[in-house]
C-alpha atoms as a PDB file:
ATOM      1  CA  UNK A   1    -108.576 -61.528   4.851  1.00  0.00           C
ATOM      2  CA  UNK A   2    -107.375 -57.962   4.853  1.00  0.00           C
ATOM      3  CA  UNK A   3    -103.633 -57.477   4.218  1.00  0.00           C
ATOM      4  CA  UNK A   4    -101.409 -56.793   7.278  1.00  0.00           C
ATOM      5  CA  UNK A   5     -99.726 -53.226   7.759  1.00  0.00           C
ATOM      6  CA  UNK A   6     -97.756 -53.134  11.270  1.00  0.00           C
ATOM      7  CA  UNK A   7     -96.053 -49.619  12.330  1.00  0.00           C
ATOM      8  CA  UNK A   8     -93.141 -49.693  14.686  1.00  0.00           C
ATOM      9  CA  UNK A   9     -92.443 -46.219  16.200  1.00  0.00           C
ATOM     10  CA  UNK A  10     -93.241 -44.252  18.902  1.00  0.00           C
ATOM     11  CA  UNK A  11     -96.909 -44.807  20.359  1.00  0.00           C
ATOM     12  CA  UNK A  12     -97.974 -41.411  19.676  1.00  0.00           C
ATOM     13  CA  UNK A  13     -97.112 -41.297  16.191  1.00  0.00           C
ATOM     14  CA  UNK A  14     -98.617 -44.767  15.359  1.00  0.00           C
ATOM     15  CA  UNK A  15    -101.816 -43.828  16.827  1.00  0.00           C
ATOM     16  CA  UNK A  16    -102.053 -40.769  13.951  1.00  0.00           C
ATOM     17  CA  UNK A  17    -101.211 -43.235  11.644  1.00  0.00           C
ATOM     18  CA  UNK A  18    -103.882 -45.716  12.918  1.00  0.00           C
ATOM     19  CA  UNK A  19    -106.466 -42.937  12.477  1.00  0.00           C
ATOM     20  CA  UNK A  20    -105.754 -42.286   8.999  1.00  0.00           C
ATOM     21  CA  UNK A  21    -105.535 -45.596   8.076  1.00  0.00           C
ATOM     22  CA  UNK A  22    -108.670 -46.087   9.730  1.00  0.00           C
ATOM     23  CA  UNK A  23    -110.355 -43.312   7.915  1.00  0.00           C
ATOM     24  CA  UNK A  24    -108.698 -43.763   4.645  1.00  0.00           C
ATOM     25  CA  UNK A  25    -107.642 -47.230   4.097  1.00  0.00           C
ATOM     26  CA  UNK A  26    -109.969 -49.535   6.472  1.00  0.00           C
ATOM     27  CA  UNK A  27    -109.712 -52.185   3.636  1.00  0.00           C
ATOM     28  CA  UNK A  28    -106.308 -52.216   5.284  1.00  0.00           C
ATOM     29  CA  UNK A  29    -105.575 -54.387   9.114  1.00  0.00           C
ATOM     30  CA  UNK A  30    -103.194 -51.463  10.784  1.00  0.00           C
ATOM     31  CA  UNK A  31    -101.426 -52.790  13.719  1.00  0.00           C
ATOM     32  CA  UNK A  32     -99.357 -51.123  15.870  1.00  0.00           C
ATOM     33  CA  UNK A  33     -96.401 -52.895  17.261  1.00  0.00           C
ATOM     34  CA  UNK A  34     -95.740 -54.516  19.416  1.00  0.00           C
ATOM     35  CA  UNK A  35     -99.298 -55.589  19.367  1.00  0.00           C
ATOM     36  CA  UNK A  36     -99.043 -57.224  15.879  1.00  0.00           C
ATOM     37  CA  UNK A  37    -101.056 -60.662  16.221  1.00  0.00           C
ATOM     38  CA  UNK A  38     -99.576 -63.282  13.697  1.00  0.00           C
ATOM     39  CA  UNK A  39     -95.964 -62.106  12.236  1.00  0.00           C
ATOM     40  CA  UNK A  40     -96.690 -64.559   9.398  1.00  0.00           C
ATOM     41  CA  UNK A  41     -99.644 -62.460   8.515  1.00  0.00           C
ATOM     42  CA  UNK A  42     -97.940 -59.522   8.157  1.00  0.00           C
ATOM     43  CA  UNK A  43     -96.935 -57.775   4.474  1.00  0.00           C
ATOM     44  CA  UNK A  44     -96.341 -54.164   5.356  1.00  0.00           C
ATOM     45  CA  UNK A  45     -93.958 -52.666   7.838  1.00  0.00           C
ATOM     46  CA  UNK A  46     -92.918 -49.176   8.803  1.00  0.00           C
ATOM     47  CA  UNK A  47     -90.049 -48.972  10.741  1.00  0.00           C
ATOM     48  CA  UNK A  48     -86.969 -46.660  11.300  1.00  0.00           C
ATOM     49  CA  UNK A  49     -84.823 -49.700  12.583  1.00  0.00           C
ATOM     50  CA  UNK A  50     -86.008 -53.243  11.242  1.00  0.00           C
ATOM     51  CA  UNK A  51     -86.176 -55.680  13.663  1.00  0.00           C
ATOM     52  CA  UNK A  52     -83.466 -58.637  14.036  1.00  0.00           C
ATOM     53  CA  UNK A  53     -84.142 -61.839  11.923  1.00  0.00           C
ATOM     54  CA  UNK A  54     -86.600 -59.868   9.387  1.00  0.00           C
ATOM     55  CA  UNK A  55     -86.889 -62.651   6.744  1.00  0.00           C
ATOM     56  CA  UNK A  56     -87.542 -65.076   9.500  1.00  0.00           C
ATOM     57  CA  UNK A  57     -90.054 -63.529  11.507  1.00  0.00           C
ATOM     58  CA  UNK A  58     -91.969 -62.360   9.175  1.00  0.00           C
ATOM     59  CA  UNK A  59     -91.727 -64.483   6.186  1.00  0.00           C
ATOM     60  CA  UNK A  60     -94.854 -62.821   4.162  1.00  0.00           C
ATOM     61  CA  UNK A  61     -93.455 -59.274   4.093  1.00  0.00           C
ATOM     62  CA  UNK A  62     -93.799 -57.768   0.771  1.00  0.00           C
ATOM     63  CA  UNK A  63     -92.561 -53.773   1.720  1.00  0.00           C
ATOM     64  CA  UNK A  64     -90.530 -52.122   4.246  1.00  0.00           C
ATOM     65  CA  UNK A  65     -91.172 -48.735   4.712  1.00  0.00           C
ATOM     66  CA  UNK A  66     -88.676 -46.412   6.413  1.00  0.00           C
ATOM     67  CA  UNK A  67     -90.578 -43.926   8.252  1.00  0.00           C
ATOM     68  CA  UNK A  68     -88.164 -41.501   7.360  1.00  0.00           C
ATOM     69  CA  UNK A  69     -86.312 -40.341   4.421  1.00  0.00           C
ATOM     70  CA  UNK A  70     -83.242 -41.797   4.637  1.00  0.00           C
ATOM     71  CA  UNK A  71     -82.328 -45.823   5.144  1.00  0.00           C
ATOM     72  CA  UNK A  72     -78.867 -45.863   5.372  1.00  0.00           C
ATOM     73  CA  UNK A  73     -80.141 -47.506   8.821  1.00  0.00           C
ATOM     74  CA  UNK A  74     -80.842 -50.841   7.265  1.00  0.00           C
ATOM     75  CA  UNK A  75     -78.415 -53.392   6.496  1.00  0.00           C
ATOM     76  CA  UNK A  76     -80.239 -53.527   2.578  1.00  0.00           C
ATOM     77  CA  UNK A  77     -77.628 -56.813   1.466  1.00  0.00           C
ATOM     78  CA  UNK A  78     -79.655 -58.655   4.879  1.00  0.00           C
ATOM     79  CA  UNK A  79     -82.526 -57.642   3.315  1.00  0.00           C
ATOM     80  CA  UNK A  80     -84.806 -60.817   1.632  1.00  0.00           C
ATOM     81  CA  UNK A  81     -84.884 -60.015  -1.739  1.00  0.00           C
ATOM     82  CA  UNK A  82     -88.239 -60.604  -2.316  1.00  0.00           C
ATOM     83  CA  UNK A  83     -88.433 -57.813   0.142  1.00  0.00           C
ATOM     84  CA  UNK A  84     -88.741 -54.005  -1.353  1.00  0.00           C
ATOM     85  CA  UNK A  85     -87.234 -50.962   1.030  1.00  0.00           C
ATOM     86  CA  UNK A  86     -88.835 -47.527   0.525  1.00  0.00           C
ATOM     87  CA  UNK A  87     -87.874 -44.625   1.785  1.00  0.00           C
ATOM     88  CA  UNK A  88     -90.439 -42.011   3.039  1.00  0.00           C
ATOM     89  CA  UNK A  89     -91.128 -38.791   0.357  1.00  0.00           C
ATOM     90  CA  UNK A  90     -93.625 -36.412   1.862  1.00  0.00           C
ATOM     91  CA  UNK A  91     -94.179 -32.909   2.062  1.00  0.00           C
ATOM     92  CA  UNK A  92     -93.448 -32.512   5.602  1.00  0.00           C
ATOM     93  CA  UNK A  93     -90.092 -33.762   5.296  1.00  0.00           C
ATOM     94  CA  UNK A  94     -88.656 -30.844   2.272  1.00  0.00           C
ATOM     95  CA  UNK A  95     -91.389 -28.270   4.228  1.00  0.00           C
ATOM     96  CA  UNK A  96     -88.979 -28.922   6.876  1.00  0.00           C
ATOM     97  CA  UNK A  97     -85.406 -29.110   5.492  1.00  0.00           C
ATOM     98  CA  UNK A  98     -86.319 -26.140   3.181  1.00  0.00           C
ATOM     99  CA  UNK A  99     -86.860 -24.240   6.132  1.00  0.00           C
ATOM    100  CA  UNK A 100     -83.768 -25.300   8.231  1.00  0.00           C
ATOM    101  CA  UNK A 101     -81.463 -24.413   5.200  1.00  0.00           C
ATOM    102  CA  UNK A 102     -82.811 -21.771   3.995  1.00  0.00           C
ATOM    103  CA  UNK A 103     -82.576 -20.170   8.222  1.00  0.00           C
ATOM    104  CA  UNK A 104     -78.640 -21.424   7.947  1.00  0.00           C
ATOM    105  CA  UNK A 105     -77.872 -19.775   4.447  1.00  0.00           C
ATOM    106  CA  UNK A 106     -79.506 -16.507   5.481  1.00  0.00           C
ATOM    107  CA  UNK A 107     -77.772 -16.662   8.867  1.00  0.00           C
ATOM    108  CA  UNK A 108     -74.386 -17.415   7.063  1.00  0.00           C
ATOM    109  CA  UNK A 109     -74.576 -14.769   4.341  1.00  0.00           C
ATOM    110  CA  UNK A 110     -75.779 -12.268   6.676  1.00  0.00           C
ATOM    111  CA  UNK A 111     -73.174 -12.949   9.105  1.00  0.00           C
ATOM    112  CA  UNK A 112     -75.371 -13.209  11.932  1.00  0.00           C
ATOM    113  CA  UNK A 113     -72.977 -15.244  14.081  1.00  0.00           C
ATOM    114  CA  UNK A 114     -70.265 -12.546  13.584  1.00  0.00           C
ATOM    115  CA  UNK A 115     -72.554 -10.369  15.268  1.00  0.00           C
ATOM    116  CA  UNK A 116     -73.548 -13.186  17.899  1.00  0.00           C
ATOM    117  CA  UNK A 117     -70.322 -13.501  19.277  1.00  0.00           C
ATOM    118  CA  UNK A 118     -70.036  -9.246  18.869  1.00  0.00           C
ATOM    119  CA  UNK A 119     -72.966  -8.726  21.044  1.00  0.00           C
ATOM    120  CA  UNK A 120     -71.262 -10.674  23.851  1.00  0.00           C
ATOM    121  CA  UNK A 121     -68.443  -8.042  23.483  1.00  0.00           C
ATOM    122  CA  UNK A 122     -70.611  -5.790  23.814  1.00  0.00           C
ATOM    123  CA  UNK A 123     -69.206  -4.278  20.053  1.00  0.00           C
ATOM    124  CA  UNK A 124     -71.219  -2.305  17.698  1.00  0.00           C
ATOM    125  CA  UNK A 125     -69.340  -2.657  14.453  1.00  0.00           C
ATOM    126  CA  UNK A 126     -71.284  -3.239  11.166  1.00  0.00           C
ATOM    127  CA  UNK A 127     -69.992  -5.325   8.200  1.00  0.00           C
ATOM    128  CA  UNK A 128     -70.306  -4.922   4.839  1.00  0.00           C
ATOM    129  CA  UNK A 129     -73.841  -6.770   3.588  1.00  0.00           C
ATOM    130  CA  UNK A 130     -73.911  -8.761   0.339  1.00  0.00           C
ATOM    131  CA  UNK A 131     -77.057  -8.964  -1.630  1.00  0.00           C
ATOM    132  CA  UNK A 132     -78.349 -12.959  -2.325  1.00  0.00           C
ATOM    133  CA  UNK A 133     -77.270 -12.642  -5.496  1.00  0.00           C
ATOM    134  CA  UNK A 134     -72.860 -12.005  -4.622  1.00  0.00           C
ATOM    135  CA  UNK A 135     -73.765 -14.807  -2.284  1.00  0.00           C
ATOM    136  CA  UNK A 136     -72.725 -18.185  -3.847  1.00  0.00           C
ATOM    137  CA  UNK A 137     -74.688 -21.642  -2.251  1.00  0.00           C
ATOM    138  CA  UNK A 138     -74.044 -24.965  -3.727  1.00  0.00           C
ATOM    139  CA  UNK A 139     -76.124 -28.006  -2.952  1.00  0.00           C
ATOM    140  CA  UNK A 140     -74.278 -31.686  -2.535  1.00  0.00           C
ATOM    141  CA  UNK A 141     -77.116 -33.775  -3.400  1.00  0.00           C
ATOM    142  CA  UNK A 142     -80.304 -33.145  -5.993  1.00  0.00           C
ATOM    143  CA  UNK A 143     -82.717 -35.579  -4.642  1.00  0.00           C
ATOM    144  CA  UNK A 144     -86.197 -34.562  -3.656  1.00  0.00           C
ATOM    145  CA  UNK A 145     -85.385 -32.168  -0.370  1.00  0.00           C
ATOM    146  CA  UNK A 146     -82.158 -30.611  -2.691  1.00  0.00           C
ATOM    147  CA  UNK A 147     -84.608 -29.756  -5.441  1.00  0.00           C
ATOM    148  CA  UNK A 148     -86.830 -28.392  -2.585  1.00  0.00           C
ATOM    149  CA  UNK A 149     -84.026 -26.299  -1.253  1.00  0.00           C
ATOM    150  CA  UNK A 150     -82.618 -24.945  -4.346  1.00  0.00           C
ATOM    151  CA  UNK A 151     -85.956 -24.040  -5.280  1.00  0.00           C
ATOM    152  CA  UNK A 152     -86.228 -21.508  -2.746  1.00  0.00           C
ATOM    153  CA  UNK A 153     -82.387 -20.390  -3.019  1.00  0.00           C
ATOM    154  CA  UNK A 154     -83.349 -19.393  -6.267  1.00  0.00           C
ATOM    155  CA  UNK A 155     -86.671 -17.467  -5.430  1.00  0.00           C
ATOM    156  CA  UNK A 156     -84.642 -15.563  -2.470  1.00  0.00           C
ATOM    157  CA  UNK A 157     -82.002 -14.671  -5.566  1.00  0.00           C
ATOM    158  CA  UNK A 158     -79.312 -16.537  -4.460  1.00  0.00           C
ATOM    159  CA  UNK A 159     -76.540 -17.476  -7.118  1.00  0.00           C
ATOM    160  CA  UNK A 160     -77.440 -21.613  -6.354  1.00  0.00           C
ATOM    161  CA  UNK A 161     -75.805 -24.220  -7.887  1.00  0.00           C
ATOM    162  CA  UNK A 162     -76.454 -28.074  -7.028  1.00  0.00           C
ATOM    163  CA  UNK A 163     -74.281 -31.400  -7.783  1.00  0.00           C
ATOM    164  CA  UNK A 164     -74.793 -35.222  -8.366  1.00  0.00           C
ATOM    165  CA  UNK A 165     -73.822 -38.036  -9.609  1.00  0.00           C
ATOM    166  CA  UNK A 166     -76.281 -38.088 -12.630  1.00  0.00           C
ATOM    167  CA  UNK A 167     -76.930 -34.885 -14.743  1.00  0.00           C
ATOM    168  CA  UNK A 168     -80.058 -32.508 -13.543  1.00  0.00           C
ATOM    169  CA  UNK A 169     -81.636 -29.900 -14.793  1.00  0.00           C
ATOM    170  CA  UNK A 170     -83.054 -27.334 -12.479  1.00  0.00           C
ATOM    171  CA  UNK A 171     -84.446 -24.108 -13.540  1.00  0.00           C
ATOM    172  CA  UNK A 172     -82.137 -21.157 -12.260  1.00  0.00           C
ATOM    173  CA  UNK A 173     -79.497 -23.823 -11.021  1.00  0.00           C
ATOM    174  CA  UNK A 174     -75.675 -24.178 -12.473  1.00  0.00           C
ATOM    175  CA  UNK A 175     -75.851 -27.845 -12.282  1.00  0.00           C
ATOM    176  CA  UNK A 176     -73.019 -30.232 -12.034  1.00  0.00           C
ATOM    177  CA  UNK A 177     -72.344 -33.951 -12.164  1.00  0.00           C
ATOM    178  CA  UNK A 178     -69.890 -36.613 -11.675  1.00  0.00           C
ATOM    179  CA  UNK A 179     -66.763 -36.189 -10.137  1.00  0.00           C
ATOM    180  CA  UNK A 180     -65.197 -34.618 -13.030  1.00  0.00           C
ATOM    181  CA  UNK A 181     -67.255 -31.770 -11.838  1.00  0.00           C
ATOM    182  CA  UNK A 182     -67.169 -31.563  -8.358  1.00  0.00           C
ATOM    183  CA  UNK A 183     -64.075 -29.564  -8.431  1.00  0.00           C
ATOM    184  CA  UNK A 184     -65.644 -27.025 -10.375  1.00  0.00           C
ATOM    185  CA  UNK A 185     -69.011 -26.911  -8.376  1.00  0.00           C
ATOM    186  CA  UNK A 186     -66.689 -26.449  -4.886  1.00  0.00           C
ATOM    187  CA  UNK A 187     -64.536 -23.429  -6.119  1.00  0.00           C
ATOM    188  CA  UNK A 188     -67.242 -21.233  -6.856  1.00  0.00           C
ATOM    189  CA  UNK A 189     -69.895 -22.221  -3.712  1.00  0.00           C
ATOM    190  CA  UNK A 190     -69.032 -19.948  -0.280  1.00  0.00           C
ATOM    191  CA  UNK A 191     -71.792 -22.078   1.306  1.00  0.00           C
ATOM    192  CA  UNK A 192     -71.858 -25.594   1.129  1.00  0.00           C
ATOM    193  CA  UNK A 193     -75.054 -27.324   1.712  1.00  0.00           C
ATOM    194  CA  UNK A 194     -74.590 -31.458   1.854  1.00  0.00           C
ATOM    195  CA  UNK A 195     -77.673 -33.344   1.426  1.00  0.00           C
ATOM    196  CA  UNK A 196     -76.557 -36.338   0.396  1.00  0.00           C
ATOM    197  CA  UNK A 197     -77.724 -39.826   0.988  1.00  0.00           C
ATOM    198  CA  UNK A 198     -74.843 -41.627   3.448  1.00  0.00           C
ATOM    199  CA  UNK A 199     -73.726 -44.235   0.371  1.00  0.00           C
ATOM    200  CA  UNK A 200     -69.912 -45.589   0.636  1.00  0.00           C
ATOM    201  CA  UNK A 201     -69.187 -43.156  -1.549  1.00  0.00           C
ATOM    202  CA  UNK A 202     -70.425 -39.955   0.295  1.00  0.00           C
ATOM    203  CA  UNK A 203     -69.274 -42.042   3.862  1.00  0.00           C
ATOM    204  CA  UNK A 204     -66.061 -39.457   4.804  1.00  0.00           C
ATOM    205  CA  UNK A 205     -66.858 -37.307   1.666  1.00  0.00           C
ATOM    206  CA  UNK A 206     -66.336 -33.751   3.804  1.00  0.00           C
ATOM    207  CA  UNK A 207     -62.709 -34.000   4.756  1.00  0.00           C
ATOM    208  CA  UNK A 208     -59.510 -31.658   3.997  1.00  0.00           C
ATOM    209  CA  UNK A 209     -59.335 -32.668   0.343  1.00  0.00           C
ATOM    210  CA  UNK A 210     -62.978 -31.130  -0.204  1.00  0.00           C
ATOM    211  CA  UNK A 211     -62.514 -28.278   2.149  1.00  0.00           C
ATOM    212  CA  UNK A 212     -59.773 -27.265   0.457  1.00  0.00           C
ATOM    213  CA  UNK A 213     -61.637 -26.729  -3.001  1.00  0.00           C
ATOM    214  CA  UNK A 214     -64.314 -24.352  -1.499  1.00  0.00           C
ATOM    215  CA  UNK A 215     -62.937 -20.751  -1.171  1.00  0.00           C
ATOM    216  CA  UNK A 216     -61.096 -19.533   1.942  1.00  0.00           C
ATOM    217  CA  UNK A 217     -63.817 -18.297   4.487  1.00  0.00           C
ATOM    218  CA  UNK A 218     -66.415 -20.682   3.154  1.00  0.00           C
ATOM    219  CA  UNK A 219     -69.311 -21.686   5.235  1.00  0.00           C
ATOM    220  CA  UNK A 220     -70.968 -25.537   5.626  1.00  0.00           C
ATOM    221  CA  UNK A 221     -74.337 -26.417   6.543  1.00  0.00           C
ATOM    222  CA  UNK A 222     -74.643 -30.490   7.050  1.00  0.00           C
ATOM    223  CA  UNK A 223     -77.576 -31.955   6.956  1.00  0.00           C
ATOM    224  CA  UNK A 224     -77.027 -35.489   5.450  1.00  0.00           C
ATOM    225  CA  UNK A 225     -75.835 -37.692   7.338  1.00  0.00           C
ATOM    226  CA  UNK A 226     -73.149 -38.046  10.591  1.00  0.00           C
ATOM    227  CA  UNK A 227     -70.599 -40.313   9.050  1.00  0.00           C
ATOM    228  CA  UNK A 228     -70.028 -38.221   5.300  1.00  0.00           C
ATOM    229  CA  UNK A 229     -68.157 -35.607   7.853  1.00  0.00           C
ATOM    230  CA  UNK A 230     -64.581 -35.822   9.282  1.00  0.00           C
ATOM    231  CA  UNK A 231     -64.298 -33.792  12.147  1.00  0.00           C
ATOM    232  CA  UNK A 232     -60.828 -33.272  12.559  1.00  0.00           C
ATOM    233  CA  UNK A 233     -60.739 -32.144   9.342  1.00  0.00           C
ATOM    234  CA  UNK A 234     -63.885 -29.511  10.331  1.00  0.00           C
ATOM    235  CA  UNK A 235     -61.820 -28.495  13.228  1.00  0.00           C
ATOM    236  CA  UNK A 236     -58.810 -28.156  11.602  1.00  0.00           C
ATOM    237  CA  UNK A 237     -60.266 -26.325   8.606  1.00  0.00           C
ATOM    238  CA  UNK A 238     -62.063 -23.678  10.791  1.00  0.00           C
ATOM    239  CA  UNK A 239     -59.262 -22.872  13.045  1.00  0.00           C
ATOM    240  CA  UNK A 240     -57.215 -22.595   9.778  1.00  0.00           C
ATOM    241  CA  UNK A 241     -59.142 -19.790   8.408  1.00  0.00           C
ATOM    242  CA  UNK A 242     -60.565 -22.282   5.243  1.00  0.00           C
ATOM    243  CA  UNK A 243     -63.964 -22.720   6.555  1.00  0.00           C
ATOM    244  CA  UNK A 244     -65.258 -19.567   8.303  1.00  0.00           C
ATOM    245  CA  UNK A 245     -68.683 -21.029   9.960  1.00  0.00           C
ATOM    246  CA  UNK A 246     -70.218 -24.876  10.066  1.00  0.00           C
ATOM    247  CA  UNK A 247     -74.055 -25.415  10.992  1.00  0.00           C
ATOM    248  CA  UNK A 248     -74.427 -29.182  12.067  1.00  0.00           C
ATOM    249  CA  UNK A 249     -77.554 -30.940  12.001  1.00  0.00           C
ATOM    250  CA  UNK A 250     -76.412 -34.189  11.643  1.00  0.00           C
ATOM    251  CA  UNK A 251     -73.023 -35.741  13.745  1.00  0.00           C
ATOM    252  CA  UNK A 252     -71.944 -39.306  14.214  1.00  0.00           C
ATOM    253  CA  UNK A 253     -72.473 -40.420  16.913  1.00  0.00           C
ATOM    254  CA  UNK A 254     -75.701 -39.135  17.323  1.00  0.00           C
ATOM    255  CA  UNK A 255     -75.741 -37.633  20.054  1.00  0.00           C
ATOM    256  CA  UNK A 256     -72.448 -36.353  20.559  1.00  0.00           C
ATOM    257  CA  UNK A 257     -70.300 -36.977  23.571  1.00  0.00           C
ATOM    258  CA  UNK A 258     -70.243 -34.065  26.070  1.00  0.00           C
ATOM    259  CA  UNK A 259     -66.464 -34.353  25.633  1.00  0.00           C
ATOM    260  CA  UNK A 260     -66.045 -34.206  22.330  1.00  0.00           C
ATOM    261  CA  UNK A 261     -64.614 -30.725  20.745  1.00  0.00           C
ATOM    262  CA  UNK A 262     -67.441 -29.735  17.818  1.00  0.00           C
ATOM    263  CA  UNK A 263     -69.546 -28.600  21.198  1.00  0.00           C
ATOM    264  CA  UNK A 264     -67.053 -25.997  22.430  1.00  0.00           C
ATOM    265  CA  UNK A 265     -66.010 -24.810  19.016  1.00  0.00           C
ATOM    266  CA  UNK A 266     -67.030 -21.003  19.029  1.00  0.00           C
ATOM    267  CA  UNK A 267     -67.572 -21.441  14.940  1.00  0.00           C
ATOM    268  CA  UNK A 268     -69.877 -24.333  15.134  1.00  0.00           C
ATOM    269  CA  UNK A 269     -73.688 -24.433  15.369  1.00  0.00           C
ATOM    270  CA  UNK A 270     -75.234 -28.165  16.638  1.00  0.00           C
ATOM    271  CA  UNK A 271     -78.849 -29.206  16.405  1.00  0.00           C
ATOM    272  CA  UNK A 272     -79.886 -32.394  17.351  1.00  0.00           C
ATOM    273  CA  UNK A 273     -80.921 -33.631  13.894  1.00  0.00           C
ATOM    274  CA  UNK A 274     -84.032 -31.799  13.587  1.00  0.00           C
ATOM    275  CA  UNK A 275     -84.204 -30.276  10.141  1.00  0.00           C
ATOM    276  CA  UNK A 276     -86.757 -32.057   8.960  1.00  0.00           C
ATOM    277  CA  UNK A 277     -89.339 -35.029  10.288  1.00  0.00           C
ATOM    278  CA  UNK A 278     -91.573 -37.146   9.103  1.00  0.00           C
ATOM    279  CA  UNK A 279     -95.337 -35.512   9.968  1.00  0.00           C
ATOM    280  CA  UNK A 280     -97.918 -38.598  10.638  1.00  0.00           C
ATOM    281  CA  UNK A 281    -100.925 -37.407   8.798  1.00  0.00           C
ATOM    282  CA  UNK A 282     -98.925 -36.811   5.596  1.00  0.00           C
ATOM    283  CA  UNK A 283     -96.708 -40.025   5.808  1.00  0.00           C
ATOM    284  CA  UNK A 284     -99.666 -42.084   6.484  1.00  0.00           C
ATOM    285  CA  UNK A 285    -101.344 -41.202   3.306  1.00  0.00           C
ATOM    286  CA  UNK A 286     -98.133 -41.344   1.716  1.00  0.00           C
ATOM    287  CA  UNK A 287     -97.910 -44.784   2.849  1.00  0.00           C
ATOM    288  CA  UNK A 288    -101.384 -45.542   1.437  1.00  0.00           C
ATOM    289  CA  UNK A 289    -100.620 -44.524  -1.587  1.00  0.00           C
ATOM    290  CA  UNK A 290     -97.876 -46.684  -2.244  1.00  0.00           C
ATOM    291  CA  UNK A 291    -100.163 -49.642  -0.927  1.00  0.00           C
ATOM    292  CA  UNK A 292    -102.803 -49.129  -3.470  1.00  0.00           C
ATOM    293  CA  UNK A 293     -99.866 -48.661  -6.301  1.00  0.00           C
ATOM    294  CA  UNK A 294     -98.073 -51.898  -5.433  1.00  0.00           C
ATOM    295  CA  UNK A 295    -101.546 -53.485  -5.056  1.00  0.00           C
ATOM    296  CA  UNK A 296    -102.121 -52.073  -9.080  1.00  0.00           C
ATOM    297  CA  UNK A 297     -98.415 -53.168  -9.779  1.00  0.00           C
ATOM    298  CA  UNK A 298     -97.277 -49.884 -10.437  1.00  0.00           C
ATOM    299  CA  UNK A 299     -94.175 -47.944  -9.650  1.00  0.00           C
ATOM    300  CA  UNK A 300     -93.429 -47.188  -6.039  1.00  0.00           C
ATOM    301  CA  UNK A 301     -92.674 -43.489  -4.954  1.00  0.00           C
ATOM    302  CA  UNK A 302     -89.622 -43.895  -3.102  1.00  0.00           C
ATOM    303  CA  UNK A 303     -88.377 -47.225  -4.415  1.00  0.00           C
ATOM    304  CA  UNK A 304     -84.765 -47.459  -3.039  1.00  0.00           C
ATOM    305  CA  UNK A 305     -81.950 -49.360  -5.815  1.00  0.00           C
ATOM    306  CA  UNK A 306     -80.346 -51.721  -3.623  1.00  0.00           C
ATOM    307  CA  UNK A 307     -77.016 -51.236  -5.919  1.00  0.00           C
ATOM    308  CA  UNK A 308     -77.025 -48.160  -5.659  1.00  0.00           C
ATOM    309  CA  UNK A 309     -78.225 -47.644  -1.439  1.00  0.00           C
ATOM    310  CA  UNK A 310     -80.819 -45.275  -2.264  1.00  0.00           C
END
């Protein structure tokens, strides 16, 4: 009997997957939910939000797949433990978030929103222009999409820095780790980039204590997750001169309330959490992949630590 695989998304998406998997993997019984025959038969899912009782319903499953890179979405202490979570790494996903931050840090360091909100004054008054290299962008986070972005930083000759918890070494990058360095990382970055994975430690992270590291007139551009921001603190930090622009891809909840302030703020930018996404025909043969090394019993790209939440 072939092993199981069941995809819960949208429709359309599941039906690229289904082709690929048809193409590539037919060893493989691809179901697409709801439509997913016996749940005891099943070993593979791909989900963004696991369904309730997980362990009970389906009581086979070997690997949970999050179709997209982050899985601060799953409850991972619910999770059975013979159960392993992996999050999705494929090149659409840092194609994608490359591009969104590298758009924000040239938009930033170019002061293109200065001349935004100039244009609907009608005012023609140029400002001074820094080359990439007086322009100082730090990276929160040196996973797989902040090694992506840095990359690029660096090959558009921007002084780029990056921080984590555990030392990296990234070629053209001041790197930092630990908290002892954080400090140090903040004072010298006038854009701060935060791609970090939502953890209880990150959860709150951007306040007023952090903003108040960076330099006065320092820019952010969030694309982790909602809940690492305060934005009271954002508010209160932009209207105080400390932060001079914020570029928000990410907001909890998602979406926002029409009431609530971050919309009307002249100095904020919103975008409904589309810097990167998953693209099917790449995550389904990143999927395979991972099928045919956990059939060999090798290492899984993507393996999430349950201790440590990613």
């Amino acid at each position: 009997m072939r092993p199981v695989f069941v995809f819960k998304a949208d429709g359309q998406r599941g039906r690229q997957w289904a082709d690929v998997f048809g193409r590539e993997a037919p060893d493989i019984d691809f179901r697409l939910w709801p439509e997913i025959g016996e749940p005891q038969q099943v070993r593979y899912l791909a989900t963004w939000v696991a369904p309730a009782d997980l362990g009970m319903q389906f009581p086979k499953l070997e690997l949970l797949f999050s179709t997209g890179a982050g899985v601060d979405q799953f409850d991972v202490a619910a999770l059975p433990p013979r159960v392993s979570l992996v999050r999705m790494v494929e090149p659409g996903i840092a194609h994608g978030m490359v591009e969104y931050v590298t758009h924000a840090v040239l938009d930033l360091h170019r002061d293109m929103p200065a001349y935004r909100r100039a244009q609907q004054q009608r005012q023609w008054q140029p400002l001074p222009v820094r080359t990439a290299a007086e322009c100082s962008v730090g990276v929160l986070g040196l996973g797989s999409l902040g090694q992506a972005v840095l990359a690029q930083l660096v090959a558009l000759g921007y002084d780029a820095a990056g921080w984590s918890r555990s030392r990296r070494a990234l070629p053209g990058v001041r790197c930092h780790a630990s908290a002892d360095e954080l400090d140090a990382f903040l004072a010298r970055t006038q854009i701060l980039v935060c791609l970090l994975p939502l953890t209880d430690a990150t959860r709150g992270m951007l306040d007023a204590a952090l903003f108040a590291k960076l330099p006065r007139g320092a820019n952010l551009v969030h694309v982790g997750r909602g809940p690492q921001l305060v934005p009271g603190d954002l508010l209160r930090a932009l209207d105080a001169g400390q932060l001079a622009e914020a570029v928000l891809d990410v907001t909890d909840p998602e979406p926002l309330p029409e009431t609530d302030p971050l919309w009307r703020h002249p100095r904020v930018c919103i975008t409904p959490h589309i810097a990167s996404m998953t693209q099917p025909q790449t995550a389904a043969r990143v999927v395979i992949d991972n099928l045919r090394r956990h059939a060999r019993g090798e290492a899984l790209v993507g393996l999430v630590d349950r201790a440590r939440g990613y």
